[in-house]
Protein backbone atom coordinates (compact mmCIF):
# COMPACT_ATOMS: atom_id res chain seq x y z
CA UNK A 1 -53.47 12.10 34.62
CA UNK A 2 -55.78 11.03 37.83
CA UNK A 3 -55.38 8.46 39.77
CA UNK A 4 -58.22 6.87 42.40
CA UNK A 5 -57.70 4.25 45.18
CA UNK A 6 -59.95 1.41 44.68
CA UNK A 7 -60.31 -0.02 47.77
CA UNK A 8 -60.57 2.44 50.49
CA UNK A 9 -57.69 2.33 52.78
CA UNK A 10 -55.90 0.09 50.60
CA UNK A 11 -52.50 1.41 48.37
CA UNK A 12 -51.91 -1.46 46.34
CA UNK A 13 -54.78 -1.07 43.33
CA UNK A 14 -55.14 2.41 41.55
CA UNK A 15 -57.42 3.02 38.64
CA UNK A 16 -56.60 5.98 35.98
CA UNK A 17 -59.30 8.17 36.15
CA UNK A 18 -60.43 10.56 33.01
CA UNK A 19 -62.32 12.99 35.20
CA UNK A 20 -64.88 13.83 32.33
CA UNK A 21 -66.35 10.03 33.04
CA UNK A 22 -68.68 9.37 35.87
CA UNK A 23 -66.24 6.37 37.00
CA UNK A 24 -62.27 5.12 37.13
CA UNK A 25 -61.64 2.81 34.10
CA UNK A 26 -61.89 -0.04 36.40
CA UNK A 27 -65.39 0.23 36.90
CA UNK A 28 -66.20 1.63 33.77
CA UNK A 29 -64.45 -1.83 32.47
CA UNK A 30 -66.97 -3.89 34.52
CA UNK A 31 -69.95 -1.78 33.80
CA UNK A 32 -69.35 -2.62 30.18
CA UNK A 33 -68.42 -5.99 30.74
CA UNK A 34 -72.07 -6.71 32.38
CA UNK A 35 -74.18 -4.00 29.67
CA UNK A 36 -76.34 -6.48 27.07
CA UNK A 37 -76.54 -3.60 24.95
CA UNK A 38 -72.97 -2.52 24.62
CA UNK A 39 -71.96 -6.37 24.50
CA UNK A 40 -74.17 -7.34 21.47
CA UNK A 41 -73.31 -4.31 19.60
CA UNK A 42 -69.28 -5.16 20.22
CA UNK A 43 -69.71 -9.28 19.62
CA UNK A 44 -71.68 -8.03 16.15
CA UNK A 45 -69.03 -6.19 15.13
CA UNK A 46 -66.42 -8.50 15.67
CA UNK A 47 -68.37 -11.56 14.82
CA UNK A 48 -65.84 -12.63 12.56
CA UNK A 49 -63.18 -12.46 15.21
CA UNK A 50 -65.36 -14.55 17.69
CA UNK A 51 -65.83 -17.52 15.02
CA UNK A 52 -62.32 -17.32 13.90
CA UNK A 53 -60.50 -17.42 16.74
CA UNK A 54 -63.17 -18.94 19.62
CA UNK A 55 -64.98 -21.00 16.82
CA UNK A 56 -68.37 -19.58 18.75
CA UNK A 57 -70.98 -19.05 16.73
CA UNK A 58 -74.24 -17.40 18.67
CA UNK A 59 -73.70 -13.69 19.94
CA UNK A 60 -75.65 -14.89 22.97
CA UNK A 61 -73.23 -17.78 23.97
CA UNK A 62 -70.33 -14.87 23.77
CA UNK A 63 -72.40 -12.49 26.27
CA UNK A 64 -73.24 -15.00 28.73
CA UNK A 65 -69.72 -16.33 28.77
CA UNK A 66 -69.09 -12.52 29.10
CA UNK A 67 -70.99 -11.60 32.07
CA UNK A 68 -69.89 -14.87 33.68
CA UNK A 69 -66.17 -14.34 33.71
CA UNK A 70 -66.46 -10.28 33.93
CA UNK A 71 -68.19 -11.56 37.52
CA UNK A 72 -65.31 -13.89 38.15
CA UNK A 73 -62.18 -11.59 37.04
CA UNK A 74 -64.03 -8.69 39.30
CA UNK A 75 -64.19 -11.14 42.31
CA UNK A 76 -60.30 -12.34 41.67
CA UNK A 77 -59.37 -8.48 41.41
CA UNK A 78 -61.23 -7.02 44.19
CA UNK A 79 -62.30 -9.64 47.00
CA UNK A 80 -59.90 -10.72 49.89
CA UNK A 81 -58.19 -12.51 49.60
CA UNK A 82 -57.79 -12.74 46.20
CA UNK A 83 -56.86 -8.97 45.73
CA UNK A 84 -53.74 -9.61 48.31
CA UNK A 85 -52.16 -11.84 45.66
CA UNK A 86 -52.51 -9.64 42.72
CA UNK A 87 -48.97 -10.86 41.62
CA UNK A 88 -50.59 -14.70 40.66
CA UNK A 89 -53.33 -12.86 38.57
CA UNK A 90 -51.52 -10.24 36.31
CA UNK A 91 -48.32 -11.45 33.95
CA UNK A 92 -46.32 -9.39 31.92
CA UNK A 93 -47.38 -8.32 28.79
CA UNK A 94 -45.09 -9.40 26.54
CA UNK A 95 -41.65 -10.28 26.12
CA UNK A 96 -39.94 -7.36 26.85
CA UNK A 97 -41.96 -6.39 30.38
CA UNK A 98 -40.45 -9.97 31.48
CA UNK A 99 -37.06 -7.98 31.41
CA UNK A 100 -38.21 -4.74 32.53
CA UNK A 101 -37.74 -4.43 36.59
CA UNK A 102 -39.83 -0.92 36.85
CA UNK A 103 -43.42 0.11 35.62
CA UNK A 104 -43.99 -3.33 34.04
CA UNK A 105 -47.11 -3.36 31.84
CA UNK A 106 -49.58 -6.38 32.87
CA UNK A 107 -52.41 -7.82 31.74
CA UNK A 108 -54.62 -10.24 34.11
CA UNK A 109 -57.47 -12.43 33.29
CA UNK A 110 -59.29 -15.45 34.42
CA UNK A 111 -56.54 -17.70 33.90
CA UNK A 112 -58.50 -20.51 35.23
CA UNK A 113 -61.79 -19.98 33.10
CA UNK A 114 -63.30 -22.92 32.53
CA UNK A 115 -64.21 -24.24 28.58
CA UNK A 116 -62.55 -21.34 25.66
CA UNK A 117 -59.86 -19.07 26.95
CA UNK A 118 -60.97 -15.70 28.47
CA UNK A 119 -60.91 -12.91 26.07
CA UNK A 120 -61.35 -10.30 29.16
CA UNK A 121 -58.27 -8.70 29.81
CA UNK A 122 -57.53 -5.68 32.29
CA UNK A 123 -54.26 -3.79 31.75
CA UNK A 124 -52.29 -2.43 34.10
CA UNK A 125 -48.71 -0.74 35.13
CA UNK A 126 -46.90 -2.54 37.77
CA UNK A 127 -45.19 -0.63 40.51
CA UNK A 128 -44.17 -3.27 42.64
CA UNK A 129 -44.84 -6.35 44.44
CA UNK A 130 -49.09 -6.80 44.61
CA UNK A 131 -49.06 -2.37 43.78
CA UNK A 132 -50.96 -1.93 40.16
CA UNK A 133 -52.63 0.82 38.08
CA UNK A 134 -55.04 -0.27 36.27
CA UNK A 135 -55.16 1.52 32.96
CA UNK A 136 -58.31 -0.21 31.14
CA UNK A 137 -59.15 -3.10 29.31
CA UNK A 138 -60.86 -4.81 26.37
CA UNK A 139 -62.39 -7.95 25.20
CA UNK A 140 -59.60 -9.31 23.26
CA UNK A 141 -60.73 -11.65 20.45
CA UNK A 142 -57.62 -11.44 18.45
CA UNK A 143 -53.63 -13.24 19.03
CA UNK A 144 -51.97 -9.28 19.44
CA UNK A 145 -53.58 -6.12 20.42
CA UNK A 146 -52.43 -4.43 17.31
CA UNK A 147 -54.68 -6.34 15.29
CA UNK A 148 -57.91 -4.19 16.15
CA UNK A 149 -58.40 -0.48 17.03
CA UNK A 150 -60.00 -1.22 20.56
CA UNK A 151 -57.28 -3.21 21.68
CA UNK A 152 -54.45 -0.91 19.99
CA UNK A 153 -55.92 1.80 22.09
CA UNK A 154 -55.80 0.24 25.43
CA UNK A 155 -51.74 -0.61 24.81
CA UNK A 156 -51.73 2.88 23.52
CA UNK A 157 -53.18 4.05 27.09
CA UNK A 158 -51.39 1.40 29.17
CA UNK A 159 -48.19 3.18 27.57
CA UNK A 160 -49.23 6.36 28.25
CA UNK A 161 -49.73 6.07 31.60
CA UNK A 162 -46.63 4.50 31.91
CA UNK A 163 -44.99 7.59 30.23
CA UNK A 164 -46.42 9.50 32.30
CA UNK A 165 -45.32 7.73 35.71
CA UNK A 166 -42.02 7.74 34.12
CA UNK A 167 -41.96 11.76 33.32
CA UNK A 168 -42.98 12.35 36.74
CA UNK A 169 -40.25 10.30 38.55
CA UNK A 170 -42.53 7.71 40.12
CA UNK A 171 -40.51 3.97 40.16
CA UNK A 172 -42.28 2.49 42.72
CA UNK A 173 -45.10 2.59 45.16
CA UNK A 174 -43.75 5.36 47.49
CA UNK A 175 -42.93 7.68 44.66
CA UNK A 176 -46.45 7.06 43.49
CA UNK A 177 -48.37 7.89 46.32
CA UNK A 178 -46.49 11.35 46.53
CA UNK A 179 -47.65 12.00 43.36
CA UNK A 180 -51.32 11.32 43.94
CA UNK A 181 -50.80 13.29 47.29
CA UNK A 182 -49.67 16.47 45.04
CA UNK A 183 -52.51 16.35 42.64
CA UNK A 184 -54.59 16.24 46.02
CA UNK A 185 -53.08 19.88 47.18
């Protein structure tokens, strides 16, 4: 597994990066996020999601109100000062990362969106205070991620990666950068 900084000179936001892809899953994320194409095709086939549990009815309502808060979720994640206080944007997971002290898996959104909820989530493994990798994300139209493949997947990768931090001894932030400085050698 690769990792990339996001911000240069900056240790506190990583991205996993699947070196066959142009980008880090961050960016990939937001490139997605901001594609008509790719966001019609994904709102048609989950139109029954988005009127069940959004009560939205017109594809195009659902990719405006996706473009607008993919802009404001990438400006809360990467903009200072607003990426210095990554701890007020991501929350645990679930239940059991509230108990977990080490490699908590998060999830941050806009929690402030204004009118329905924000279905954008980004994923990510917590290595300490304000230090994340971010693992992916989805547009999350359903109560649990195991309720559709897409979202399945990203917990599926968000606890992969944290398998994999775990297999290679990394438990915080220091740990984690000597890790990315051995895959540099």
């Amino acid at each position: 597994m690769v990792f990339e900084r996001i911000l240069e000179g900056k240790d506190h936001l990583w991205a996993v990066r699947d070196m066959s892809k142009p980008k880090n899953e961050l960016a990939l994320l937001f490139d997605s996020w901001n594609d008509f194409g790719y966001l019609m095709d994904f709102f048609m086939d989950n139109l029954e999601d988005l009127k069940s549990y959004f009560h939205i009815e017109r594809i195009s309502d659902a990719i405006d109100d996706t473009m607008d808060d993919a802009e404001q979720l990438e400006r809360l994640i990467l903009n200072i000062p607003y990426t210095e206080n990554l701890d007020e944007l991501f929350k645990p997971l679930g239940q059991t990362d509230m108990t977990i002290r080490e490699l908590t898996r998060e999830k941050a959104r806009n929690w402030d969106r204004m009118g329905h909820a924000s279905w954008l989530r980004v994923y990510a493994i917590r290595l300490e205070k304000n230090v994340f990798v971010i693992t992916g994300g989805a547009i999350k139209l359903t109560r649990t991620m195991q309720e559709r493949p897409h979202t399945q997947e990203q917990l599926d990768r968000l606890n992969a990666c944290r398998q994999f931090l775990v297999d290679n001894g990394v438990f915080d932030s220091d740990s984690f950068i000597s890790l990315t400085e051995e895959d540099e050698l």
